[in-house]
N, C-alpha and C. Protein backbone atom coordinates (compact mmCIF):
# COMPACT_ATOMS: atom_id res chain seq x y z
N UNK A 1 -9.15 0.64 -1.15
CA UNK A 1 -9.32 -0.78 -1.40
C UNK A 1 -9.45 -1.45 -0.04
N UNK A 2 -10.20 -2.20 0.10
CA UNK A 2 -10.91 -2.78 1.34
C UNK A 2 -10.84 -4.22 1.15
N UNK A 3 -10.20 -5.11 2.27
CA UNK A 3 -10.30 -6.54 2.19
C UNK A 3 -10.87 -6.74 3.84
N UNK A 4 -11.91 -7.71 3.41
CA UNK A 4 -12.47 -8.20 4.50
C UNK A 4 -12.43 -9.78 4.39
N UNK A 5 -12.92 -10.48 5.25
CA UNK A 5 -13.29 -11.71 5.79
C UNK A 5 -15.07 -12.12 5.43
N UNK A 6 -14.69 -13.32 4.55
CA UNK A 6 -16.59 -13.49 5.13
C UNK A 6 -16.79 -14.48 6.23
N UNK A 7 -15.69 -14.62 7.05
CA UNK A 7 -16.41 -15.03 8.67
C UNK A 7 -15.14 -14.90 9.62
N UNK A 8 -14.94 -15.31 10.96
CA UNK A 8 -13.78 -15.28 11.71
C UNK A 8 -13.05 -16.44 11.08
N UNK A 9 -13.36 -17.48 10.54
CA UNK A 9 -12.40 -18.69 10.66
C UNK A 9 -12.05 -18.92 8.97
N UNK A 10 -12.87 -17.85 8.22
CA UNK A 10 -12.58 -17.85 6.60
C UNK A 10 -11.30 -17.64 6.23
N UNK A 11 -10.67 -18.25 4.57
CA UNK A 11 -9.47 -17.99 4.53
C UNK A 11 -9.83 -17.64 3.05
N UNK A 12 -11.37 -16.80 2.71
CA UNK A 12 -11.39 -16.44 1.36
C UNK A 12 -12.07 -15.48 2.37
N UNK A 13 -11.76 -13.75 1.57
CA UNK A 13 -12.95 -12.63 1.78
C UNK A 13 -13.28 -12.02 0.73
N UNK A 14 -13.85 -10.75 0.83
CA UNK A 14 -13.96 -9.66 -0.33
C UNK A 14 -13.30 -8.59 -0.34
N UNK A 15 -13.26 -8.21 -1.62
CA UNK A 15 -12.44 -7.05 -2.10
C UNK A 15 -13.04 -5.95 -2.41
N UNK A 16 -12.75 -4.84 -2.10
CA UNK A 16 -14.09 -4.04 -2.60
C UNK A 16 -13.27 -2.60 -2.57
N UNK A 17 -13.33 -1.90 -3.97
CA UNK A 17 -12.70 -0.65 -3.76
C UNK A 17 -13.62 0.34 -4.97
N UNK A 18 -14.21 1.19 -4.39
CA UNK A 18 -15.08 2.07 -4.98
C UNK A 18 -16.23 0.41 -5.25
N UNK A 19 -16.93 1.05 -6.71
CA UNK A 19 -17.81 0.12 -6.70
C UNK A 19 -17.30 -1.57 -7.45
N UNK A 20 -16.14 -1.36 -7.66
CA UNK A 20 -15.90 -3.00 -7.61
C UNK A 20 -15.79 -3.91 -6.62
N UNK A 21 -16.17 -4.92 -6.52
CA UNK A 21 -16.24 -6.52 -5.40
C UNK A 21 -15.49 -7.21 -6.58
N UNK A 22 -14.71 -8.22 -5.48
CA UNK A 22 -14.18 -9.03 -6.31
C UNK A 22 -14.01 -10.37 -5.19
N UNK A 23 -14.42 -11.59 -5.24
CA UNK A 23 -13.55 -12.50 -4.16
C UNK A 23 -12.13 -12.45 -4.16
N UNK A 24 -11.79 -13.49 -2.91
CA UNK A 24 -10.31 -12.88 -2.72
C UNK A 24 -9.59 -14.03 -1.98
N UNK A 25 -8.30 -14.39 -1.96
CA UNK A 25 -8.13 -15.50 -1.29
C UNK A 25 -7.48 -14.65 -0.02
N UNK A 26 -7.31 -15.36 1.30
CA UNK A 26 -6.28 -14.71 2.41
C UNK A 26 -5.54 -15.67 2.66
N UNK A 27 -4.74 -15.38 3.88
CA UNK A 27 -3.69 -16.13 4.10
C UNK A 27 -3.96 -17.34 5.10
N UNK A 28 -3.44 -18.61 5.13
CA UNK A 28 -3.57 -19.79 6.02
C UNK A 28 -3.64 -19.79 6.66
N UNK A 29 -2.97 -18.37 7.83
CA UNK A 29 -3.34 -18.78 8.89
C UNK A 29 -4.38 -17.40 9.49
N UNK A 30 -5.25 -16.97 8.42
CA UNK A 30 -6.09 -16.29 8.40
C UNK A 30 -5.65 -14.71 8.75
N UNK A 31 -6.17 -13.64 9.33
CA UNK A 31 -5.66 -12.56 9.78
C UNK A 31 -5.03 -12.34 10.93
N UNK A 32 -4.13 -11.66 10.72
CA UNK A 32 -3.27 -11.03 11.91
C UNK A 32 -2.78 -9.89 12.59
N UNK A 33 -2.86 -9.58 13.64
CA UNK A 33 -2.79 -8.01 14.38
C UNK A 33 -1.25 -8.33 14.30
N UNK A 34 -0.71 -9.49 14.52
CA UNK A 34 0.76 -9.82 15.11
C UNK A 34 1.80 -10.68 14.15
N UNK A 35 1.84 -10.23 13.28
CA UNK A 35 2.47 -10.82 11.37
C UNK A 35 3.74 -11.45 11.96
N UNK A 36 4.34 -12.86 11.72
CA UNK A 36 5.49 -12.97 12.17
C UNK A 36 6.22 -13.39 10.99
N UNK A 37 7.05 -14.06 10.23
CA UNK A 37 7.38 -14.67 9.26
C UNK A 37 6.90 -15.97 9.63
N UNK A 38 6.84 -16.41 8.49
CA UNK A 38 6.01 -17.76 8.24
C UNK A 38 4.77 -18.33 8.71
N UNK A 39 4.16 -17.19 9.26
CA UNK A 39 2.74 -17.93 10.24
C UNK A 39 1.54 -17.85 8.86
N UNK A 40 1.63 -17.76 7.92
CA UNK A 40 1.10 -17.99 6.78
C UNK A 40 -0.47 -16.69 6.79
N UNK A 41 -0.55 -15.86 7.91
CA UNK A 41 -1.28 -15.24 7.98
C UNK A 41 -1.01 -13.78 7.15
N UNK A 42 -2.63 -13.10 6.50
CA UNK A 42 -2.60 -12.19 6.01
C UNK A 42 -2.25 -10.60 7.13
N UNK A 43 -1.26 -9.76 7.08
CA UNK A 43 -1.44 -9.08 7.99
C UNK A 43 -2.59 -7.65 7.92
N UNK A 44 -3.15 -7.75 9.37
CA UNK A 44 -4.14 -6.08 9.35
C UNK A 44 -3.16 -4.77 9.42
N UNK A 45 -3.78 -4.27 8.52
CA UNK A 45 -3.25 -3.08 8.30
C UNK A 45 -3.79 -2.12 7.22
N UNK A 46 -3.19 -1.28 6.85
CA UNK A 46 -3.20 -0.08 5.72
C UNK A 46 -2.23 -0.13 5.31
N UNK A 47 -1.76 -0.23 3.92
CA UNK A 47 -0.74 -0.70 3.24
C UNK A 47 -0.73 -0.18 1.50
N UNK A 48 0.68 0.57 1.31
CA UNK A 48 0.24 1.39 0.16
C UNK A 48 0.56 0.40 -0.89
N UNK A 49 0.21 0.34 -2.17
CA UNK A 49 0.53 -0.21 -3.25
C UNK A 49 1.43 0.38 -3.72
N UNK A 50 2.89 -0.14 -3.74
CA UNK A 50 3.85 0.35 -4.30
C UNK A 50 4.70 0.09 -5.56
N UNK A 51 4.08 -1.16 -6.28
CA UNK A 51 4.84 -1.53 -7.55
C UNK A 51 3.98 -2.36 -7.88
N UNK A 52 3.74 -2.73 -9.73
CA UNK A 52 3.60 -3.83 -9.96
C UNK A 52 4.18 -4.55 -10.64
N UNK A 53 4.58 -5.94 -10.62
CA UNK A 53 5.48 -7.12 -11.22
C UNK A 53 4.53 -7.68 -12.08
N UNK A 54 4.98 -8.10 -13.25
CA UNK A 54 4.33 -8.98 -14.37
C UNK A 54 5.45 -9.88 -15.00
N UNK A 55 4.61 -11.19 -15.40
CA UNK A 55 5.74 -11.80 -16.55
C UNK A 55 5.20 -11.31 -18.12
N UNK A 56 6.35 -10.74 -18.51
CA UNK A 56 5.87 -9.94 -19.47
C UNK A 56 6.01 -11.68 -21.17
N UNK A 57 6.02 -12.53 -20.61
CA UNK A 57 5.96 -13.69 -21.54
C UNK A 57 5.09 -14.09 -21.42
N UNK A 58 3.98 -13.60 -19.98
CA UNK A 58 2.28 -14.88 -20.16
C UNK A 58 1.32 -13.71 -20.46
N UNK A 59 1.45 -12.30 -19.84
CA UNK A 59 0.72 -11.54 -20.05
C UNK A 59 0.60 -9.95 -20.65
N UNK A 60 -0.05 -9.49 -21.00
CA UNK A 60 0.32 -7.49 -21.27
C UNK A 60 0.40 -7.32 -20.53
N UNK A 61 1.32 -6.08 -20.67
CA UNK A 61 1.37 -5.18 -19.41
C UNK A 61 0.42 -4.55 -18.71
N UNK A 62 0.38 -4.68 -17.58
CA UNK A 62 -1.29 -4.41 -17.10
C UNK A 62 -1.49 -2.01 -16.64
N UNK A 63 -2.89 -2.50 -16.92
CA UNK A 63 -3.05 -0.73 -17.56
C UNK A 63 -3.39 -0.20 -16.03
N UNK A 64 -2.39 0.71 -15.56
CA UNK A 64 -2.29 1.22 -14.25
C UNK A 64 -1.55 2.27 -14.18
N UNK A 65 -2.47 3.35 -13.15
CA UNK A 65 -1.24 4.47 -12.67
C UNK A 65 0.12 4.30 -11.77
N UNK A 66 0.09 2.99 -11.19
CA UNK A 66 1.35 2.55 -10.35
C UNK A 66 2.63 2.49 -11.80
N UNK A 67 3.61 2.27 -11.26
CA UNK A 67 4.58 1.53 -11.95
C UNK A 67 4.81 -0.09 -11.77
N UNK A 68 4.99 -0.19 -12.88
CA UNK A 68 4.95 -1.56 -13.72
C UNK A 68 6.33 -1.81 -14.10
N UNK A 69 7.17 -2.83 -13.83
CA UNK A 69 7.98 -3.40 -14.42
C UNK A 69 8.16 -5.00 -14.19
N UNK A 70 8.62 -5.41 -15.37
CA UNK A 70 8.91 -7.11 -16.28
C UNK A 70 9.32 -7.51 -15.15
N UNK A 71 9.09 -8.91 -14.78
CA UNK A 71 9.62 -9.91 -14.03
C UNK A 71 10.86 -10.52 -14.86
N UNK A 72 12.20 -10.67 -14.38
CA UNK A 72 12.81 -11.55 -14.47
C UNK A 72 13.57 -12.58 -14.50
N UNK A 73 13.78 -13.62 -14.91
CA UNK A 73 14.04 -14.82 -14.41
C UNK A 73 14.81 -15.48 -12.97
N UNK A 74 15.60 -14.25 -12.68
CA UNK A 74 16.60 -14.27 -11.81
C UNK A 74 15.78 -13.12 -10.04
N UNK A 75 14.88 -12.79 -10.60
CA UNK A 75 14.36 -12.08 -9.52
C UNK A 75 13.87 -13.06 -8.12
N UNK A 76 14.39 -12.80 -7.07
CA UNK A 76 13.39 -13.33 -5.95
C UNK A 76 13.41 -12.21 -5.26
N UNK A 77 12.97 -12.75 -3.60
CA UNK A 77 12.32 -11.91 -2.89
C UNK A 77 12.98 -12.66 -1.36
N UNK A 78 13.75 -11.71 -0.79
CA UNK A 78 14.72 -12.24 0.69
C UNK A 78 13.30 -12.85 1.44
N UNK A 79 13.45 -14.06 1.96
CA UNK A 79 12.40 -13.70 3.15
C UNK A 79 13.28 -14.25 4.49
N UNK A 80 14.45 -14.12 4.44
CA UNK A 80 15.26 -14.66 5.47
C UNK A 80 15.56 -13.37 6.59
N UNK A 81 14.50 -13.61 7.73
CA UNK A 81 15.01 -12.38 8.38
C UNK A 81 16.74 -12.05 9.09
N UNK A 82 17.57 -13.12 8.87
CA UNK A 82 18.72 -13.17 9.35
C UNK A 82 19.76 -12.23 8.35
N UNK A 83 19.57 -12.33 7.02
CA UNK A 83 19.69 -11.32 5.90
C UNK A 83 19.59 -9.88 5.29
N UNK A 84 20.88 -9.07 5.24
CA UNK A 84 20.73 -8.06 5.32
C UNK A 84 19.71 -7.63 4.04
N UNK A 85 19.12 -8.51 3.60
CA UNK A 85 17.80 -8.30 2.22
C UNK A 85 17.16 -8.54 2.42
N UNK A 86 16.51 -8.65 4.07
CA UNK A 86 15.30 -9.03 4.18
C UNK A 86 14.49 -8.23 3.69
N UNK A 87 12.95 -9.06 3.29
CA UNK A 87 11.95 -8.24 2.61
C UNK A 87 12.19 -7.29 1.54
N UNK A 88 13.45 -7.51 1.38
CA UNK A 88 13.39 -6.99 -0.11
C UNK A 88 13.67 -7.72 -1.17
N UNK A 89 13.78 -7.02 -2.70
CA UNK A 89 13.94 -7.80 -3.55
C UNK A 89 15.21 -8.03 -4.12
N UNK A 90 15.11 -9.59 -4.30
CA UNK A 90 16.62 -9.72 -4.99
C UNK A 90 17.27 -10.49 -6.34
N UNK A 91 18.33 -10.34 -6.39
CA UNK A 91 18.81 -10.99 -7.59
C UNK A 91 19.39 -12.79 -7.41
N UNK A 92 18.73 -13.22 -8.12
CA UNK A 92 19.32 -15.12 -7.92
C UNK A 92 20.75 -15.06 -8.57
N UNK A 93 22.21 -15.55 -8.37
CA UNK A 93 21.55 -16.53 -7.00
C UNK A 93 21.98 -15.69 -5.22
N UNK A 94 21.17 -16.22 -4.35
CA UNK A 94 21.25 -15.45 -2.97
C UNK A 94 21.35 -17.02 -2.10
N UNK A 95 22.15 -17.07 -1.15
CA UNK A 95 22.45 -17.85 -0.54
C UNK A 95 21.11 -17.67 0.45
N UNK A 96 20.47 -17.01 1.03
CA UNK A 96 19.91 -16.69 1.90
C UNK A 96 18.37 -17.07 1.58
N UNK A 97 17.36 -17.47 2.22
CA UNK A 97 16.42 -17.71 1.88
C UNK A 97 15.39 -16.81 1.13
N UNK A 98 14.68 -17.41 0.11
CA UNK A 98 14.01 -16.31 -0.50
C UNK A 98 12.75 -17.22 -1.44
N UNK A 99 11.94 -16.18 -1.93
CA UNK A 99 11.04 -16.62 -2.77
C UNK A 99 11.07 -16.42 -4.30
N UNK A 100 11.19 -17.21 -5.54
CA UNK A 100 11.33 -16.72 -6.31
C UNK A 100 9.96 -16.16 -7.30
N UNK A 101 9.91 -15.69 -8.06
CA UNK A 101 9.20 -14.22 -8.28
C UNK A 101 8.65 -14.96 -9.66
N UNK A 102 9.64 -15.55 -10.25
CA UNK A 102 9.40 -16.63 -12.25
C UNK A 102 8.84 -17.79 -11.72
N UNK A 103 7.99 -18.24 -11.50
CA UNK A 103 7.11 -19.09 -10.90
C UNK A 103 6.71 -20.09 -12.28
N UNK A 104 6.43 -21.16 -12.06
CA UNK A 104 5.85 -22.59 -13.03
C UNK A 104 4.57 -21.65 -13.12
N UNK A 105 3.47 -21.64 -11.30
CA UNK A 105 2.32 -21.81 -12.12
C UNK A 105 2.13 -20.07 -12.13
N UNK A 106 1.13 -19.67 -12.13
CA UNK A 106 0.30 -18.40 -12.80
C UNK A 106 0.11 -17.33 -11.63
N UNK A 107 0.36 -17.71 -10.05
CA UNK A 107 0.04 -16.64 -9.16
C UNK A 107 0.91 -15.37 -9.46
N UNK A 108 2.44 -15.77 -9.75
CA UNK A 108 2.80 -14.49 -9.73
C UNK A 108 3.47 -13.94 -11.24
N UNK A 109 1.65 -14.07 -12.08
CA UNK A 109 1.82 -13.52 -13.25
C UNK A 109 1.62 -11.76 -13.33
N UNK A 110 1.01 -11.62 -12.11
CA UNK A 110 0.64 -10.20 -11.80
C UNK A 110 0.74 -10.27 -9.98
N UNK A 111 1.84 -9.35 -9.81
CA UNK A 111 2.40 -9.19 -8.24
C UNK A 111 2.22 -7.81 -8.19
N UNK A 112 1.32 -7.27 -6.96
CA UNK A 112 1.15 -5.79 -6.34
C UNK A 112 2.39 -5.68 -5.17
N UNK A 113 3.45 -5.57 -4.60
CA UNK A 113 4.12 -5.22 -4.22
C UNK A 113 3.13 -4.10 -3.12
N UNK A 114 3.45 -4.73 -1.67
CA UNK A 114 2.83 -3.79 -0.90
C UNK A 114 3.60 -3.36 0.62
N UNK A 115 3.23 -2.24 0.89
CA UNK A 115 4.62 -1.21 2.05
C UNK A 115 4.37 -2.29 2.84
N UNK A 116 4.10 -3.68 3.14
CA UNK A 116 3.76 -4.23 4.72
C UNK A 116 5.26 -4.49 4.78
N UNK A 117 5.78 -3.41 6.50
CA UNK A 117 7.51 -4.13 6.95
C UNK A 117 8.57 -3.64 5.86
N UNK A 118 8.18 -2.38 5.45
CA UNK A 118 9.33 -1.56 4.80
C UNK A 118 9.78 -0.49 5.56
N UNK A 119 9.18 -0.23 5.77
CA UNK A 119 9.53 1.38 6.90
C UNK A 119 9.19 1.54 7.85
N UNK A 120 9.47 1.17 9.29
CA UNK A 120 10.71 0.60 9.12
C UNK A 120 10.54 -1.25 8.86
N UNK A 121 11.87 -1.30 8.53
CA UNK A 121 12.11 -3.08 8.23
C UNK A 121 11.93 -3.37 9.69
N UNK A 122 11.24 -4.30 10.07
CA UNK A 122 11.48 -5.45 11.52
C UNK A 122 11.65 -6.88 11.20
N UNK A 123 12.87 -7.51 11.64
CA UNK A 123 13.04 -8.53 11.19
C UNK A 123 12.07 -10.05 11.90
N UNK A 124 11.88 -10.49 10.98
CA UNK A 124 10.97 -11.46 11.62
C UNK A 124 9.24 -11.19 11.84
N UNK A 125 9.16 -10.11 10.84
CA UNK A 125 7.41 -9.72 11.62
C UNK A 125 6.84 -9.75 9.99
N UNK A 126 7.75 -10.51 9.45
CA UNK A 126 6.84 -10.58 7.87
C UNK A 126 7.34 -10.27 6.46
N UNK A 127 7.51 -11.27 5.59
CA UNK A 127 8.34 -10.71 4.23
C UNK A 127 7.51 -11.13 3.38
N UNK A 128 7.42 -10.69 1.90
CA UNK A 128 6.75 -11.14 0.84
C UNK A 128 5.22 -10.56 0.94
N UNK A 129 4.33 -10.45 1.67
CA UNK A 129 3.21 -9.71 1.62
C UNK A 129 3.53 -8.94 0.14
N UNK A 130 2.04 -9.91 -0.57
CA UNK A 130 1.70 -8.84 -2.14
C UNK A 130 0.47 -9.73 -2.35
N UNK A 131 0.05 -8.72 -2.99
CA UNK A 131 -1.27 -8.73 -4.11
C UNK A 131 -1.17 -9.70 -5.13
N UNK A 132 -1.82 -10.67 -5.30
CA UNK A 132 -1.43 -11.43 -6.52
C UNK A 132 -2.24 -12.53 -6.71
N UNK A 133 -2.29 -13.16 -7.83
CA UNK A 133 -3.13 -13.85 -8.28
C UNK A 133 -3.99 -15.13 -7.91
N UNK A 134 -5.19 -15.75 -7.67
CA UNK A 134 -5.48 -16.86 -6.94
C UNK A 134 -5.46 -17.78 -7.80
N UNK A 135 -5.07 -19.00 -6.33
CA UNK A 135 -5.26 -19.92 -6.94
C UNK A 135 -6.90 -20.76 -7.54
N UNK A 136 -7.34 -21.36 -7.96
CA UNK A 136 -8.51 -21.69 -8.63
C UNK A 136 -9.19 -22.18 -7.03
N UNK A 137 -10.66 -21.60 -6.62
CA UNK A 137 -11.41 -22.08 -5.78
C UNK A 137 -10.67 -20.91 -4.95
N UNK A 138 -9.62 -20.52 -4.92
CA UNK A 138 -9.40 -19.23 -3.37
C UNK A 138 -8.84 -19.66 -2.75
N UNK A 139 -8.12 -21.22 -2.86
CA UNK A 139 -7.50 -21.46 -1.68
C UNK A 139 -6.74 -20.43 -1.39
N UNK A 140 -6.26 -20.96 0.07
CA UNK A 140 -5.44 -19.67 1.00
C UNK A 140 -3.86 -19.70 0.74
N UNK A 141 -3.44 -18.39 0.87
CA UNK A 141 -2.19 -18.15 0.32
C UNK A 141 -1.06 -18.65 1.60
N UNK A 142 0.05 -17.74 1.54
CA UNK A 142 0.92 -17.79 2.28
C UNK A 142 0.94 -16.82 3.92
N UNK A 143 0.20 -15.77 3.23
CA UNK A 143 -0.59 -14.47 4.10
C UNK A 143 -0.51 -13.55 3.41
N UNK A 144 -0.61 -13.68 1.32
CA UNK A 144 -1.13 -12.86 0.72
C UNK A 144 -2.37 -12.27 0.91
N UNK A 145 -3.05 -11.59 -0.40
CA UNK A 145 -4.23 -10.94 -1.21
C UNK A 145 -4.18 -11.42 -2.25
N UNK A 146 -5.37 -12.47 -2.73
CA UNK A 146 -5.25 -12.86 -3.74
C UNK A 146 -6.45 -12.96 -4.88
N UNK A 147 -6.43 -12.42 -6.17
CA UNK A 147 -8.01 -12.28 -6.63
C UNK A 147 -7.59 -13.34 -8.38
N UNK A 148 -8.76 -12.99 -9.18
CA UNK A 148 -8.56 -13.95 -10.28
C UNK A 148 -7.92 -12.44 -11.50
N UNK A 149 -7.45 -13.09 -12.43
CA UNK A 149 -6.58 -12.27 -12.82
C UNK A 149 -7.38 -11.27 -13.90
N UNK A 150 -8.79 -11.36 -13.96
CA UNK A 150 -9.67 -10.32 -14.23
C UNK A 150 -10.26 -9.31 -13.30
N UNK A 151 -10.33 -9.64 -12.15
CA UNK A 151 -10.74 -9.18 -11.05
C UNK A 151 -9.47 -7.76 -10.94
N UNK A 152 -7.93 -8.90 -11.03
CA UNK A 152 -7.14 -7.60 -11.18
C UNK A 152 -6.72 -6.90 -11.84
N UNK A 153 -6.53 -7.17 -13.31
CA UNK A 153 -6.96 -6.31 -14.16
C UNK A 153 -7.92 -4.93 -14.04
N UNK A 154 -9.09 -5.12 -13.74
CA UNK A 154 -9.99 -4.24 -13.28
C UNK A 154 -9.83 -3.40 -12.08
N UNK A 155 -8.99 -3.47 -10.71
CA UNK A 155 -8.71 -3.31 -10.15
C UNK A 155 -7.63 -2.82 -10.25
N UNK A 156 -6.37 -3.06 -11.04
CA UNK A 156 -5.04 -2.26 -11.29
C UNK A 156 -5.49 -1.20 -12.36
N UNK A 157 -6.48 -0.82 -12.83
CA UNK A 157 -7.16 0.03 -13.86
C UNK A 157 -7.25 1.43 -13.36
N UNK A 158 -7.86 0.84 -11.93
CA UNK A 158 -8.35 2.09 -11.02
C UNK A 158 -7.17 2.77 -10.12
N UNK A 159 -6.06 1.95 -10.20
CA UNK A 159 -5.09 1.83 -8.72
C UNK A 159 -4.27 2.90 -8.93
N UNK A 160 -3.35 3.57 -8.13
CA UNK A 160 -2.53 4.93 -8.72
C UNK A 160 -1.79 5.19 -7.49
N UNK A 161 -0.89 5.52 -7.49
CA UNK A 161 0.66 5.88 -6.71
C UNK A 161 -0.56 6.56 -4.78
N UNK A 162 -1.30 6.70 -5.11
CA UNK A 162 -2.19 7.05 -3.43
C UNK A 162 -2.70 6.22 -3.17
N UNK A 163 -3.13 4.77 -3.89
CA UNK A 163 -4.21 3.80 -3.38
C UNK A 163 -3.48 2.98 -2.25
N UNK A 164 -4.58 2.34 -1.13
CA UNK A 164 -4.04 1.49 -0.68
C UNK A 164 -4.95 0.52 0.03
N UNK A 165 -3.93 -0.80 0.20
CA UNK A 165 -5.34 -1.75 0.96
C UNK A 165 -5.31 -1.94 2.08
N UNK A 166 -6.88 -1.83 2.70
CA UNK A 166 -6.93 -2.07 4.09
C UNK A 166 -7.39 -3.46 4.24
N UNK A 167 -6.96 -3.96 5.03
CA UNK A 167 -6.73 -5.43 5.42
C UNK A 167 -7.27 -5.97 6.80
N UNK A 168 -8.36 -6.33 6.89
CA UNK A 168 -8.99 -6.32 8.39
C UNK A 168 -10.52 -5.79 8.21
C-alpha cells in the first residue's frame, strides 16, 4: 500500500495498493522525515497494519485478514508523551492526555491502527498515527491516512497481517 502526495505543498494524495487508487487525505502539516507530537504532520515511513477498530453501532464488521475488534465507548488513545501509555491504547477515564476513539462524527467509524512509534516507543516523536476515515472534500487530518469509507472497505478486503503502508 503506497501513499503519495499530489504536490510538495498538498495535504490530499493517493492511495494505491495493487490495482486499487483511492484519494486520500494527509496530515496538516503535510509530510514528515521528523514526526514530533502534535506537528499535525503525516509521518514517512513503512508501517505495518496492525489492527482494525470499528463502531460496531454505525457499521459491519469490515471483511479483512487483519483483526478486527468493536470500539468501545470508554476506549481512547494516550497521546501524552509524559505518560507511561503513551501511544497506546486506553481505557477512559485517564487523567493523562488522550484521544478518544467513540467519536460524534464518522472518521473513526473504521480505524487501521498502524506500527508508527511502537517499537521502540519514543516519547514525543508521535502518537495516534492510523488509517481512517475522511473527512468530506479530504480535508487534512491530524497527520493521519485518510480515505472515504468505500475506498476502505475495498482496501481492508485486500489487507492481511503482512500488508503495509508506505508513506512518502
Amino acid at each position: 500500500m503506497r501513499v503519495r502526495t499530489l504536490s510538495a505543498r498538498s495535504r490530499t494524495g493517493l492511495l494505491q495498493f495493487g490495482p486499487l487508487r483511492a484519494p486520500c487525505a494527509l496530515g496538516r502539516g503535510g509530510l514528515s522525515r521528523r514526526k514530533r507530537e502534535g506537528d499535525g504532520a503525516s509521518p514517512v515511513g513503512q508501517y505495518r497494519l496492525i489492527e482494525v477498530l470499528y463502531r460496531a453501532d454505525r457499521i459491519a464488521r469490515p471483511v479483512t485478514r487483519l483483526p478486527v475488534r468493536a470500539i468501545r465507548r470508554d476506549d481512547i488513545w494516550c497521546d501524552d508523551p509524559e505518560s507511561a501509555h503513551y501511544n497506546r491504547p486506553a481505557r477512559a477515564p485517564l487523567a493523562a492526555s488522550h484521544e478518544k476513539l467513540w467519536r460524534d462524527d464518522h472518521l473513526y467509524d473504521v480505524i487501521v491502527v498502524l506500527d508508527h512509534n511502537r517499537k521502540p516507543r519514543v516519547r514525543g516523536h508521535g502518537s495516534a498515527v492510523f488509517f481512517h476515515l475522511a473527512r468530506p472534500g479530504y480535508t487534512p487530518t491530524e497527520g493521519c491516512i485518510a480515505v472515504k469509507l468505500a475506498d476502505m472497505r475495498r482496501l481492508l478486503a485486500r489487507a492481511g497481517r503482512d500488508t503495509y503502508m508506505r508513506i512518502g
